[in-house]
N, C-alpha and C. Protein backbone atom coordinates (compact mmCIF):
# COMPACT_ATOMS: atom_id res chain seq x y z
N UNK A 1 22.65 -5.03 12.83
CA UNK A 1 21.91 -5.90 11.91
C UNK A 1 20.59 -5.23 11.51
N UNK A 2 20.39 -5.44 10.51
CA UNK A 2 18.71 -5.19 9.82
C UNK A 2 17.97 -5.54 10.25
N UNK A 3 16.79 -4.86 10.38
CA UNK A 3 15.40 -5.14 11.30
C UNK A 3 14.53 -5.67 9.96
N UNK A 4 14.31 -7.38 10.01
CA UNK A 4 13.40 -7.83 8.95
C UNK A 4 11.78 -7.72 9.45
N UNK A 5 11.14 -7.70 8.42
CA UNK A 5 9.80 -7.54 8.08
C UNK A 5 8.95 -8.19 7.63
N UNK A 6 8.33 -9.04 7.61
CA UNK A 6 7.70 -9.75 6.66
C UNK A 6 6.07 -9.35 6.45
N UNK A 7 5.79 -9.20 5.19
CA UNK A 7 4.50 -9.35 4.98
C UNK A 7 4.48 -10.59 4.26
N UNK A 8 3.25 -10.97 4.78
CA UNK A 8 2.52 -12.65 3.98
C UNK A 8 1.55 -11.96 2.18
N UNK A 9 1.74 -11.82 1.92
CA UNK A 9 0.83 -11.73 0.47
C UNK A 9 -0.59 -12.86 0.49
N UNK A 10 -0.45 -13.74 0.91
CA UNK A 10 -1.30 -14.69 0.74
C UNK A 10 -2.58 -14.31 1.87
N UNK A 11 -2.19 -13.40 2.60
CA UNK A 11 -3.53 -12.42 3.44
C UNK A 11 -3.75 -11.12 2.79
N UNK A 12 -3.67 -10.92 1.37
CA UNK A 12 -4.17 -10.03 1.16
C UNK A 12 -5.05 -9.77 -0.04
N UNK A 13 -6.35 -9.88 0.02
CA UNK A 13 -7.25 -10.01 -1.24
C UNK A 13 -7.85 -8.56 -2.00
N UNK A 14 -7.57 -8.09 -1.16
CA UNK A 14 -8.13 -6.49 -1.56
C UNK A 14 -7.21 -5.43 -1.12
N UNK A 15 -7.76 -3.99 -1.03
CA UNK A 15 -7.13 -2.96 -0.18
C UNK A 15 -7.70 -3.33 1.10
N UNK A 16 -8.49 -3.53 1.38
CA UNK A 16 -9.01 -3.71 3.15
C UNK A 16 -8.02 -4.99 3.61
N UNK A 17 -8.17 -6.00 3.23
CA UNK A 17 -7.01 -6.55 3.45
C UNK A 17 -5.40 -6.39 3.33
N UNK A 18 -5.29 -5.44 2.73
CA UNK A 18 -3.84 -4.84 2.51
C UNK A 18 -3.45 -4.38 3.77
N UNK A 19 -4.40 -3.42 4.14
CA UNK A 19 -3.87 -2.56 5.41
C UNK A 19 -4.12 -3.55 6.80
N UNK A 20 -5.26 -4.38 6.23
CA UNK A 20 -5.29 -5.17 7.94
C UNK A 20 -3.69 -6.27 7.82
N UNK A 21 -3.11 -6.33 7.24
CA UNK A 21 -2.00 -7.01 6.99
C UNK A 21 -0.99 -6.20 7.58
N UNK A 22 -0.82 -4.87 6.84
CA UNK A 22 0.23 -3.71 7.20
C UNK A 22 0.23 -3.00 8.99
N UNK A 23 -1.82 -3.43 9.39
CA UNK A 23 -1.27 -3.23 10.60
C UNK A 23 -0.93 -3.98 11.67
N UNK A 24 -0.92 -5.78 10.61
CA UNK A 24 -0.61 -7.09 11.86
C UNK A 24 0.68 -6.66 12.00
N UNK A 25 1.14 -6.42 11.02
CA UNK A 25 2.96 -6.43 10.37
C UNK A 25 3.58 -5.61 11.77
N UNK A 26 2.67 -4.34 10.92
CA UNK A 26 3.97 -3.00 11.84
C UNK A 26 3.18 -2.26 12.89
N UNK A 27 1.53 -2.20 13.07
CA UNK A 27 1.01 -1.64 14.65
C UNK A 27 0.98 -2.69 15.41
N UNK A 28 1.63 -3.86 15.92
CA UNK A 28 1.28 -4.46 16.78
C UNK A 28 1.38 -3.33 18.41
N UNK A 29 1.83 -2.81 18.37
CA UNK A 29 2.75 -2.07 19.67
C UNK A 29 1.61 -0.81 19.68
N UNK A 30 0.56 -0.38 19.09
CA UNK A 30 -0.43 0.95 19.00
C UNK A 30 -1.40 -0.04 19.47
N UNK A 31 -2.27 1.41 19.87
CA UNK A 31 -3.78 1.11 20.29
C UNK A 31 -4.69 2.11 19.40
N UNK A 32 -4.17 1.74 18.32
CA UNK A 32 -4.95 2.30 17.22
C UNK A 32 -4.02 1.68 15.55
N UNK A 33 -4.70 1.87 14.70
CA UNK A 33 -5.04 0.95 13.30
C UNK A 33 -4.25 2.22 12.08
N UNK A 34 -4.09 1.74 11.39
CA UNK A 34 -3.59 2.74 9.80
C UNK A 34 -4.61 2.57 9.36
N UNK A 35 -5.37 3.78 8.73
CA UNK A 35 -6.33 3.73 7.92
C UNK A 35 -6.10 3.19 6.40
N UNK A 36 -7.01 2.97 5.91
CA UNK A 36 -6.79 2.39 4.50
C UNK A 36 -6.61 3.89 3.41
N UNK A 37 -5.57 4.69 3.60
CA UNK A 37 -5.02 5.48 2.76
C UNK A 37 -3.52 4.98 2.11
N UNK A 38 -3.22 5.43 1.19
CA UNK A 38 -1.60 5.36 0.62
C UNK A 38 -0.99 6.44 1.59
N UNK A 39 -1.55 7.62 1.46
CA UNK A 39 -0.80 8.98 2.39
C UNK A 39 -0.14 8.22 4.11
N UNK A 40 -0.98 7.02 4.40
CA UNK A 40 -0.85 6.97 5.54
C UNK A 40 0.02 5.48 5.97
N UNK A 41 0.03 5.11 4.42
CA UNK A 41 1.16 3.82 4.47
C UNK A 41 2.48 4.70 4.44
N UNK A 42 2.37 5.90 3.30
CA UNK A 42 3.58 6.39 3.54
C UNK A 42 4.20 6.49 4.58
N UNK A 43 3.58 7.43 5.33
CA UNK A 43 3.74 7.81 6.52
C UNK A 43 3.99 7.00 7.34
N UNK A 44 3.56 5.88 7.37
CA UNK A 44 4.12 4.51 8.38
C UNK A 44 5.62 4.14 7.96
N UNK A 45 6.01 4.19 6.94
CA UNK A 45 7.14 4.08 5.90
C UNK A 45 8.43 4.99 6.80
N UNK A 46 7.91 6.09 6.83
CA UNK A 46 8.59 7.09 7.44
C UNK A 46 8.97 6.95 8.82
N UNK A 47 9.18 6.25 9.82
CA UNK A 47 8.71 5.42 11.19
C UNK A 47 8.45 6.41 12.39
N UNK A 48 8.82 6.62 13.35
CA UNK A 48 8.49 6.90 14.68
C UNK A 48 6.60 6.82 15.10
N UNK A 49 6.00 5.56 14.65
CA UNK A 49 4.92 5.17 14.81
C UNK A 49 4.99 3.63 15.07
N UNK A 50 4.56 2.81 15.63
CA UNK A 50 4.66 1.60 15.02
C UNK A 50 5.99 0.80 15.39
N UNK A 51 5.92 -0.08 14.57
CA UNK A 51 7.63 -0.48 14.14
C UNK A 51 8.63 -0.01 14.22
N UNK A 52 8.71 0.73 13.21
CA UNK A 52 9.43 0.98 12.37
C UNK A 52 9.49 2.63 13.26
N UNK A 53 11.17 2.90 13.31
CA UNK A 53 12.13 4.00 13.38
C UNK A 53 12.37 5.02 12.74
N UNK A 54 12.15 6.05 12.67
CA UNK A 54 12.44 6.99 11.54
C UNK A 54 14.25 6.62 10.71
N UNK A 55 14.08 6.39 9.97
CA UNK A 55 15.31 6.36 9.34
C UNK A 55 16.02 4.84 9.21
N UNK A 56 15.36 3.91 10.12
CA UNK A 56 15.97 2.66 10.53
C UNK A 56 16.20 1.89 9.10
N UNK A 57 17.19 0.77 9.37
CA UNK A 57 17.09 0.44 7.85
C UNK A 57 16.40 -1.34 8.03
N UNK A 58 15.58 -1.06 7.14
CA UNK A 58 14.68 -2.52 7.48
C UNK A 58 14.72 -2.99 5.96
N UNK A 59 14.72 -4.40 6.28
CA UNK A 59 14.67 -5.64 5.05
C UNK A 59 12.92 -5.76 5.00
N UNK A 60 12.42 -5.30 4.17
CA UNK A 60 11.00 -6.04 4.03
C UNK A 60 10.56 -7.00 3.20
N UNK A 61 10.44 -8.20 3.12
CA UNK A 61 10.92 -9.68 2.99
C UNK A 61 9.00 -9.46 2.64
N UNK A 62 8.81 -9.26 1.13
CA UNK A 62 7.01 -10.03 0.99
C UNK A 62 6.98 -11.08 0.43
N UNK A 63 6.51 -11.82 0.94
CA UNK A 63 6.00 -13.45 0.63
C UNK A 63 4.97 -13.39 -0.56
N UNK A 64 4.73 -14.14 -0.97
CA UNK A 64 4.15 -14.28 -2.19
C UNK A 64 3.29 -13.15 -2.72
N UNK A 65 4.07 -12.43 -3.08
CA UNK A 65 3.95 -11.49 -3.57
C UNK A 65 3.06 -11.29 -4.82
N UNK A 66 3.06 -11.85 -5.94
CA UNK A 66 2.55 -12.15 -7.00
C UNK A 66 1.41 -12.30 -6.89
N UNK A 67 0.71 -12.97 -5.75
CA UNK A 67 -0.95 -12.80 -4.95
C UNK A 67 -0.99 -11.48 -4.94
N UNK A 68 -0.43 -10.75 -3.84
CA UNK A 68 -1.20 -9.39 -3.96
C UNK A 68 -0.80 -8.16 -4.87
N UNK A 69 0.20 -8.77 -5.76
CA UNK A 69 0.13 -8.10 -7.09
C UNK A 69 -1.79 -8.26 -8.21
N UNK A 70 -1.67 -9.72 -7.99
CA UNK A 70 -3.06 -10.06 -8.93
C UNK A 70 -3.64 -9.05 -7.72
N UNK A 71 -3.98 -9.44 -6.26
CA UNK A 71 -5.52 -8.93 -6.00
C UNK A 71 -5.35 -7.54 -6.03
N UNK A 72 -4.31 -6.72 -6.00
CA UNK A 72 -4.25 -5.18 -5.85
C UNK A 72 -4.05 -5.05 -7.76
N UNK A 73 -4.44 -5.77 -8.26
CA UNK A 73 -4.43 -5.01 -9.78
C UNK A 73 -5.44 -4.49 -10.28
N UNK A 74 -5.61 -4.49 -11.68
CA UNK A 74 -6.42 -3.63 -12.56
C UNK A 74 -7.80 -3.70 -12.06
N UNK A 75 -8.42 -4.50 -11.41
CA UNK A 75 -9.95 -4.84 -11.24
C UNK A 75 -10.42 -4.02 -9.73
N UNK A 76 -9.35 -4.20 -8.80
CA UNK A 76 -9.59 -4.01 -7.70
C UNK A 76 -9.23 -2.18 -8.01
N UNK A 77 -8.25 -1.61 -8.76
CA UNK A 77 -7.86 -0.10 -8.53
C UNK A 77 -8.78 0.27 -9.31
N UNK A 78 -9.80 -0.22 -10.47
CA UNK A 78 -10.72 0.60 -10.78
C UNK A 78 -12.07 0.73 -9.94
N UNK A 79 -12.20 -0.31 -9.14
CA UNK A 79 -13.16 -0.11 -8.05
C UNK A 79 -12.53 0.75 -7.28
N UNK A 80 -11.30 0.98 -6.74
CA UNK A 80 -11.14 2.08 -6.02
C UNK A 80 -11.15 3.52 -6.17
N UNK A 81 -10.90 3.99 -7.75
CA UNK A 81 -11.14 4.91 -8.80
C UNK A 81 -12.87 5.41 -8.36
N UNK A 82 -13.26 4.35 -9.06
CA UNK A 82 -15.07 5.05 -8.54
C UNK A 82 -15.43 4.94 -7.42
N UNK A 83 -15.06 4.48 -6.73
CA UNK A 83 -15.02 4.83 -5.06
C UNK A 83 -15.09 6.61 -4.74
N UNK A 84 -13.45 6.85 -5.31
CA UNK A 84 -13.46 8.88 -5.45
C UNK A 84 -13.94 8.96 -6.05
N UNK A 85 -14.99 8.62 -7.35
CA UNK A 85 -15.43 9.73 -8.04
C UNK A 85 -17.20 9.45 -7.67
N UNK A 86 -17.56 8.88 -6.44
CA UNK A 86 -19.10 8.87 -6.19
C UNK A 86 -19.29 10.02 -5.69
N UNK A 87 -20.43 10.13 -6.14
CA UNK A 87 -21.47 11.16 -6.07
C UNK A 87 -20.80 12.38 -4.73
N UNK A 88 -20.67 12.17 -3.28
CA UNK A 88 -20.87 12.84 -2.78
C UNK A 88 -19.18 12.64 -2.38
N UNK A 89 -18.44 12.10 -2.91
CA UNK A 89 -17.08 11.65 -2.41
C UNK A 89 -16.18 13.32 -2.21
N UNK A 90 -15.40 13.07 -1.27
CA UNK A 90 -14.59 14.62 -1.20
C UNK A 90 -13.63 14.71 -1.83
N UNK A 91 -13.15 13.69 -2.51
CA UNK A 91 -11.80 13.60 -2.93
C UNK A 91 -11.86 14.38 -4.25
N UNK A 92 -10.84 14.81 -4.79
CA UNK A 92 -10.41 15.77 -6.32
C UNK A 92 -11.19 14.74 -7.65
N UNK A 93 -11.92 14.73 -7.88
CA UNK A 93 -12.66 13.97 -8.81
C UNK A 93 -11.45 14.02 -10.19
N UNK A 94 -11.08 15.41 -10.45
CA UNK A 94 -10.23 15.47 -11.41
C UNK A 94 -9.76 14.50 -11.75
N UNK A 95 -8.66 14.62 -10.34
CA UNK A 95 -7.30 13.60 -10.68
C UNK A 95 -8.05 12.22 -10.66
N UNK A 96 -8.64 11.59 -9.66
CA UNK A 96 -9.16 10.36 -9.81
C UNK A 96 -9.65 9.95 -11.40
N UNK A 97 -10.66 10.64 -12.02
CA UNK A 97 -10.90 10.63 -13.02
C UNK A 97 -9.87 10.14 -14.54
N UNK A 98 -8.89 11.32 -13.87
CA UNK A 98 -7.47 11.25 -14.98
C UNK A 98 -7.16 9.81 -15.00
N UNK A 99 -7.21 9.74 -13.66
CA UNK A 99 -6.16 8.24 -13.48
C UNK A 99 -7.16 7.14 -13.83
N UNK A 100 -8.36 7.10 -13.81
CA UNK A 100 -9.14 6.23 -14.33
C UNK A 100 -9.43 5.62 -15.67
N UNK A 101 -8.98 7.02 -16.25
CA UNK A 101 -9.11 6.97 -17.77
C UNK A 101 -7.77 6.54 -18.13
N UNK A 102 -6.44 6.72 -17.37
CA UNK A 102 -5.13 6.43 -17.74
C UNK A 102 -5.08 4.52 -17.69
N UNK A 103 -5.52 4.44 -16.67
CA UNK A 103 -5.61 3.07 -16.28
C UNK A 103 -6.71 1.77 -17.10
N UNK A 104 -7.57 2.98 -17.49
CA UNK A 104 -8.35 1.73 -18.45
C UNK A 104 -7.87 2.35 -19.98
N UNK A 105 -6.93 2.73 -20.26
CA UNK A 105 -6.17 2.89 -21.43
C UNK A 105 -4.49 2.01 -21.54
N UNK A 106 -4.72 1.34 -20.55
CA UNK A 106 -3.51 0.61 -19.90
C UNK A 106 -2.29 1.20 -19.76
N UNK A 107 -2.44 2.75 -19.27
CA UNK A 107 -1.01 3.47 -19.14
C UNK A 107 -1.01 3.48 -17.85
N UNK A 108 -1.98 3.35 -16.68
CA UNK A 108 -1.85 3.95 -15.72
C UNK A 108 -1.47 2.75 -14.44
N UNK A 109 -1.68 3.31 -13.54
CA UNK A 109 -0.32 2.49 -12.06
C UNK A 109 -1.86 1.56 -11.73
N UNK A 110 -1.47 0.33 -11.05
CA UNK A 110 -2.00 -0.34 -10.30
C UNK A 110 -2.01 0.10 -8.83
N UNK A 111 -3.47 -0.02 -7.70
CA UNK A 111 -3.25 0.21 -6.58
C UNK A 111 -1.56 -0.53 -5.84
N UNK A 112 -1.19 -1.74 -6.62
CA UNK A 112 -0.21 -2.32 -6.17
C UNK A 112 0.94 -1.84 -6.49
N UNK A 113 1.05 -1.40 -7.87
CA UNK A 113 1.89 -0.19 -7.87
C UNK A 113 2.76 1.08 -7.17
N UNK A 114 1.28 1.27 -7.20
CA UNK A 114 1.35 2.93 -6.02
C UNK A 114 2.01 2.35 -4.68
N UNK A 115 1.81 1.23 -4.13
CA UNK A 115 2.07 1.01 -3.30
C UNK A 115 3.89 0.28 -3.16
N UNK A 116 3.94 0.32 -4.27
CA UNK A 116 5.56 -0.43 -4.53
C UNK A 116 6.50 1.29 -5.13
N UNK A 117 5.83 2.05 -5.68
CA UNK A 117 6.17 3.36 -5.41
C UNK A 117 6.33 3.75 -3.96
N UNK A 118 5.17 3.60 -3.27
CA UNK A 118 5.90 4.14 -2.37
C UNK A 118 6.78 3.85 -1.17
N UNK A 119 7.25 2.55 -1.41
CA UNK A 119 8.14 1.84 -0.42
C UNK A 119 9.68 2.16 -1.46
N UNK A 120 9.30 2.31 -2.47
CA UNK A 120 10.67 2.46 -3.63
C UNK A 120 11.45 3.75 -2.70
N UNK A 121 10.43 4.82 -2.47
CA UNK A 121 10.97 6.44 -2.05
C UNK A 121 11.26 6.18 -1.65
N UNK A 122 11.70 5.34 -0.20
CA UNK A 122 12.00 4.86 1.23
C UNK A 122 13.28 4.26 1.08
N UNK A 123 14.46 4.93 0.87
CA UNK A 123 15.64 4.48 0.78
C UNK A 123 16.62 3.53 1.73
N UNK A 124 15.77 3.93 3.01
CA UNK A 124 16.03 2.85 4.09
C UNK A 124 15.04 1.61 4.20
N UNK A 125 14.50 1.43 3.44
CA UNK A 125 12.97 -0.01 2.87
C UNK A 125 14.04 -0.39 1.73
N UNK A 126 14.53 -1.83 2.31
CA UNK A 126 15.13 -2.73 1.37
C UNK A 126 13.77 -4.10 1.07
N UNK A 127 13.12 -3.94 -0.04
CA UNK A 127 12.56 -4.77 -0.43
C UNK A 127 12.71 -6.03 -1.15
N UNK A 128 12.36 -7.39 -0.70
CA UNK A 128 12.58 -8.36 -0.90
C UNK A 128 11.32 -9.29 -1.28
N UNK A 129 11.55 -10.13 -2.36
CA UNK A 129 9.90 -10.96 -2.67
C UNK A 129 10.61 -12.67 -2.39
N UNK A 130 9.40 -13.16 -2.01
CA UNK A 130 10.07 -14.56 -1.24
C UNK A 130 9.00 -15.61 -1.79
């Protein structure tokens, strides 16, 4: 049988709340936290951390979803945009930049997006909205 998952949507108002959600969900079993990166949701995605199994095939069942579609949208990913591109930030200003300008031209991905990208790659992540 399938190993279900649930995330609640209705705990998640931002990216800081995204990940404190992702690590009620799937670090209960660590003595340590997922940082608030995408690289490192992936990577949780991928399992032998956590939860989740490398390869296992899991139902991930998100609950109201449509909440943290609004709070991970356009308002919240351009605050995260100038986040990388402050002053002393390490990150590739470039690309941040690109994507800033893509996104307030309305071509470009939502933080919620990116994040539904990258559970999409995850061929063993059967996603479900409830």
């Amino acid at each position: 049988m399938m190993k279900q998952v649930e995330i609640q949507g209705s705990h998640i108002f931002d990216i800081a709340s995204f990940y404190e959600e992702i690590n009620r969900v799937f670090m209960q079993q660590e003595d340590w936290k997922l940082g608030q990166t995408l690289d490192g949701f992936n990577d949780l995605l991928y399992g032998g951390f956590g939860l989740l199994n490398p390869s296992e095939e899991i139902s991930l069942i998100w609950k109201d979803i449509q909440s943290s579609k609004a709070a991970l949208g356009l308002e919240t990913t351009r605050k995260y945009y100038l986040g990388k591109l402050a002053p002393k930030s390490p990150f590739n200003k470039n690309h941040f930049k690109a994507a800033l300008q893509q996104l307030e031209a309305g071509q470009g991905k939502t933080y919620f997006d990116l994040i539904i990208e990258i559970i999409e790659a995850h061929p063993n992540i059967h996603l479900t909205t409830a």
